[in-house]
C-alpha atoms as a PDB file:
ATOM      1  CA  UNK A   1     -18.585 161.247   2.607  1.00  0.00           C
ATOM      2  CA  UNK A   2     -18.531 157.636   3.469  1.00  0.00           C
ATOM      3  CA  UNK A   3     -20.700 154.606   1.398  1.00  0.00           C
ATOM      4  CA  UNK A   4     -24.515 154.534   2.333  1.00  0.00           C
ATOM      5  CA  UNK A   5     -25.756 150.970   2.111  1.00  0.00           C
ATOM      6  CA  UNK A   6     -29.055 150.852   0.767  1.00  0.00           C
ATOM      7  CA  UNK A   7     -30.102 147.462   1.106  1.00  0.00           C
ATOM      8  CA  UNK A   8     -29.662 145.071   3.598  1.00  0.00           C
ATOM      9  CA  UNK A   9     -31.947 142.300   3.628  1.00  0.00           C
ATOM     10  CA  UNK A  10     -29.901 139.022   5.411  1.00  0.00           C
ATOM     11  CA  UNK A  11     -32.443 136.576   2.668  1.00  0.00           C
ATOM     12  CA  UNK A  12     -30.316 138.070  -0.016  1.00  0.00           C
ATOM     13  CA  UNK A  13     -27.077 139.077  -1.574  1.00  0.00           C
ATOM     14  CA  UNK A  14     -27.213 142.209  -3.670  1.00  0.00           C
ATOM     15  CA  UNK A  15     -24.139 143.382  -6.130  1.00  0.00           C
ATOM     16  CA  UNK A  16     -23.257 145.050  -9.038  1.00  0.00           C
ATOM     17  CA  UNK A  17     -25.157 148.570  -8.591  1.00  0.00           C
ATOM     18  CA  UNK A  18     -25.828 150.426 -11.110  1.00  0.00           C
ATOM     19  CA  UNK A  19     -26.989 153.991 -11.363  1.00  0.00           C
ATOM     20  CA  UNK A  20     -29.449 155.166 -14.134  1.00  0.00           C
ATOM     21  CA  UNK A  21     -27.997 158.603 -16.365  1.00  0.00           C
ATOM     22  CA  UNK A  22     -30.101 160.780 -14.382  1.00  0.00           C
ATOM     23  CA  UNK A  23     -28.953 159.471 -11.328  1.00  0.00           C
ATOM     24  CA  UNK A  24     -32.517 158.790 -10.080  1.00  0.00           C
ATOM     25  CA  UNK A  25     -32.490 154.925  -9.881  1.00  0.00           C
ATOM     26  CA  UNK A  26     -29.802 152.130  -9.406  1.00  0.00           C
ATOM     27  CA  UNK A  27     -30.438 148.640 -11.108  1.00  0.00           C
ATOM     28  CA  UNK A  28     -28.772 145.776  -8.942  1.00  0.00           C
ATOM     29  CA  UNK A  29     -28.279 142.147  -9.032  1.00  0.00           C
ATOM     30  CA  UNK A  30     -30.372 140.170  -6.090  1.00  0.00           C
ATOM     31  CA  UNK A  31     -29.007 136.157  -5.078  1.00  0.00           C
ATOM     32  CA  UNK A  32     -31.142 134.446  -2.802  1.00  0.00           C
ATOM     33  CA  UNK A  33     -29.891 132.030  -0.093  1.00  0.00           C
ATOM     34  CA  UNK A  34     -31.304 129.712  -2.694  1.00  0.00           C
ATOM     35  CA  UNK A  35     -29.411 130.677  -5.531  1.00  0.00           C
ATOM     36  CA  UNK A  36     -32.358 132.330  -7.373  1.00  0.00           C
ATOM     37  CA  UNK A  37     -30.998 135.327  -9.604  1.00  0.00           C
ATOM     38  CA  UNK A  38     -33.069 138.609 -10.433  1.00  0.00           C
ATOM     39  CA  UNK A  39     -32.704 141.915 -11.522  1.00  0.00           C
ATOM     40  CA  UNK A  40     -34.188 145.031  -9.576  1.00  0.00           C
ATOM     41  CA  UNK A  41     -34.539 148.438  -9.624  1.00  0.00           C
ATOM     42  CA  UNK A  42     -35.096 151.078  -6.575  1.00  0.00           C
ATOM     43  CA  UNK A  43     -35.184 154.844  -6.424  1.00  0.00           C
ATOM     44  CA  UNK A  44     -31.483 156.644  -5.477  1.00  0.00           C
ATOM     45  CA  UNK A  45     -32.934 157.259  -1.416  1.00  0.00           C
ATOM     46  CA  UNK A  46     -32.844 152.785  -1.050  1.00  0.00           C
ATOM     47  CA  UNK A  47     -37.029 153.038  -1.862  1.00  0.00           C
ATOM     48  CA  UNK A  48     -39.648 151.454  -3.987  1.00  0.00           C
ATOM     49  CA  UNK A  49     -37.449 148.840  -4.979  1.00  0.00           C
ATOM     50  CA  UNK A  50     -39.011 146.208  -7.652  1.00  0.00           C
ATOM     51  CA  UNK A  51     -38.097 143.048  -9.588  1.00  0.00           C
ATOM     52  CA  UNK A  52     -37.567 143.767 -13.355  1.00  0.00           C
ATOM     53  CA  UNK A  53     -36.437 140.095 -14.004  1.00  0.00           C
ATOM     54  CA  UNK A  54     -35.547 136.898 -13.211  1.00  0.00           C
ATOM     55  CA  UNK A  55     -34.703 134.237 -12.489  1.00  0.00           C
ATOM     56  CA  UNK A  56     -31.991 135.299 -14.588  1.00  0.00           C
ATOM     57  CA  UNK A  57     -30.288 132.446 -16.477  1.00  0.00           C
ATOM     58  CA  UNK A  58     -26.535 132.253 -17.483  1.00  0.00           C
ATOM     59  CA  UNK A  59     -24.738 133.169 -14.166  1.00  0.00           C
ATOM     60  CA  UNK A  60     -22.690 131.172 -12.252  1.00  0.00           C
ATOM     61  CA  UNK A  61     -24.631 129.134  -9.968  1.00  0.00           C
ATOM     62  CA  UNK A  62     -23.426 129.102  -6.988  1.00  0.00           C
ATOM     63  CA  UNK A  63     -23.860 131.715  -3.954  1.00  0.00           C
ATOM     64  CA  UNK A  64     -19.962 132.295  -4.464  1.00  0.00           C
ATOM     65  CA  UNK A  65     -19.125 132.232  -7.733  1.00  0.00           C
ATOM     66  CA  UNK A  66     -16.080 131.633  -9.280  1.00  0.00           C
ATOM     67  CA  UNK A  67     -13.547 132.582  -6.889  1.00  0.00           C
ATOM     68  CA  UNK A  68     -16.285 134.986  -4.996  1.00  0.00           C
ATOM     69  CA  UNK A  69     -17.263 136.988  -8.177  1.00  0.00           C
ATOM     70  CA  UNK A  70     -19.858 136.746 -10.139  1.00  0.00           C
ATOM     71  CA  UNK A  71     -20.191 137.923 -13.829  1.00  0.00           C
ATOM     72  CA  UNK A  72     -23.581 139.463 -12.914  1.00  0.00           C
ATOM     73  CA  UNK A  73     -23.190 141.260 -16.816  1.00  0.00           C
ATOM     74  CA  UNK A  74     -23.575 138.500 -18.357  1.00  0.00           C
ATOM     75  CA  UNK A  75     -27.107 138.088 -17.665  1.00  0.00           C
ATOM     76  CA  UNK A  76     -28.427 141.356 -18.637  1.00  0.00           C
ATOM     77  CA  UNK A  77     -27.260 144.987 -20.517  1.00  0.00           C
ATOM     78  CA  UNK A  78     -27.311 147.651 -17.894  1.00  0.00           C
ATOM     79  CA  UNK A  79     -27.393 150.721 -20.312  1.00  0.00           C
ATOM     80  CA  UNK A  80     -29.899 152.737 -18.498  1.00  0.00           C
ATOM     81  CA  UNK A  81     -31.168 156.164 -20.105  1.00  0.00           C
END
């Protein structure tokens, strides 16, 4: 079985996916085109996504990174129960 993309929105880069114990949710990592940060979480199926946080503060700033990566952990703790 081959990736599923769940999002796909052009407005916005999303990374660092990560799925919740009981495999119900995944948290990701959401850059605008603007290089606002934030931190949402959808259901396992790519709905009812929301914004837990943000603008997160203390990644890199720019819609790159440093050398194309991003240190998206260093904003936020993604133990999910």
């Amino acid at each position: 079985m081959g990736d599923v993309k769940l999002t796909g929105d052009s407005r916005y880069r999303d990374e660092e996916p990560v799925w919740s114990a009981d495999g119900q949710h995944i948290l990701f990592c959401r850059m605008a085109h603007d290089n606002t940060k934030t931190l949402w979480l959808m259901r396992a199926d790519g709905t009812g996504a929301v914004q837990l946080a943000g603008p997160l503060a203390g990644v890199d700033d720019s819609w790159f990174g440093y050398y194309g990566y991003i240190s998206w952990r260093d904003a936020f703790d993604t133990r999910l129960r």
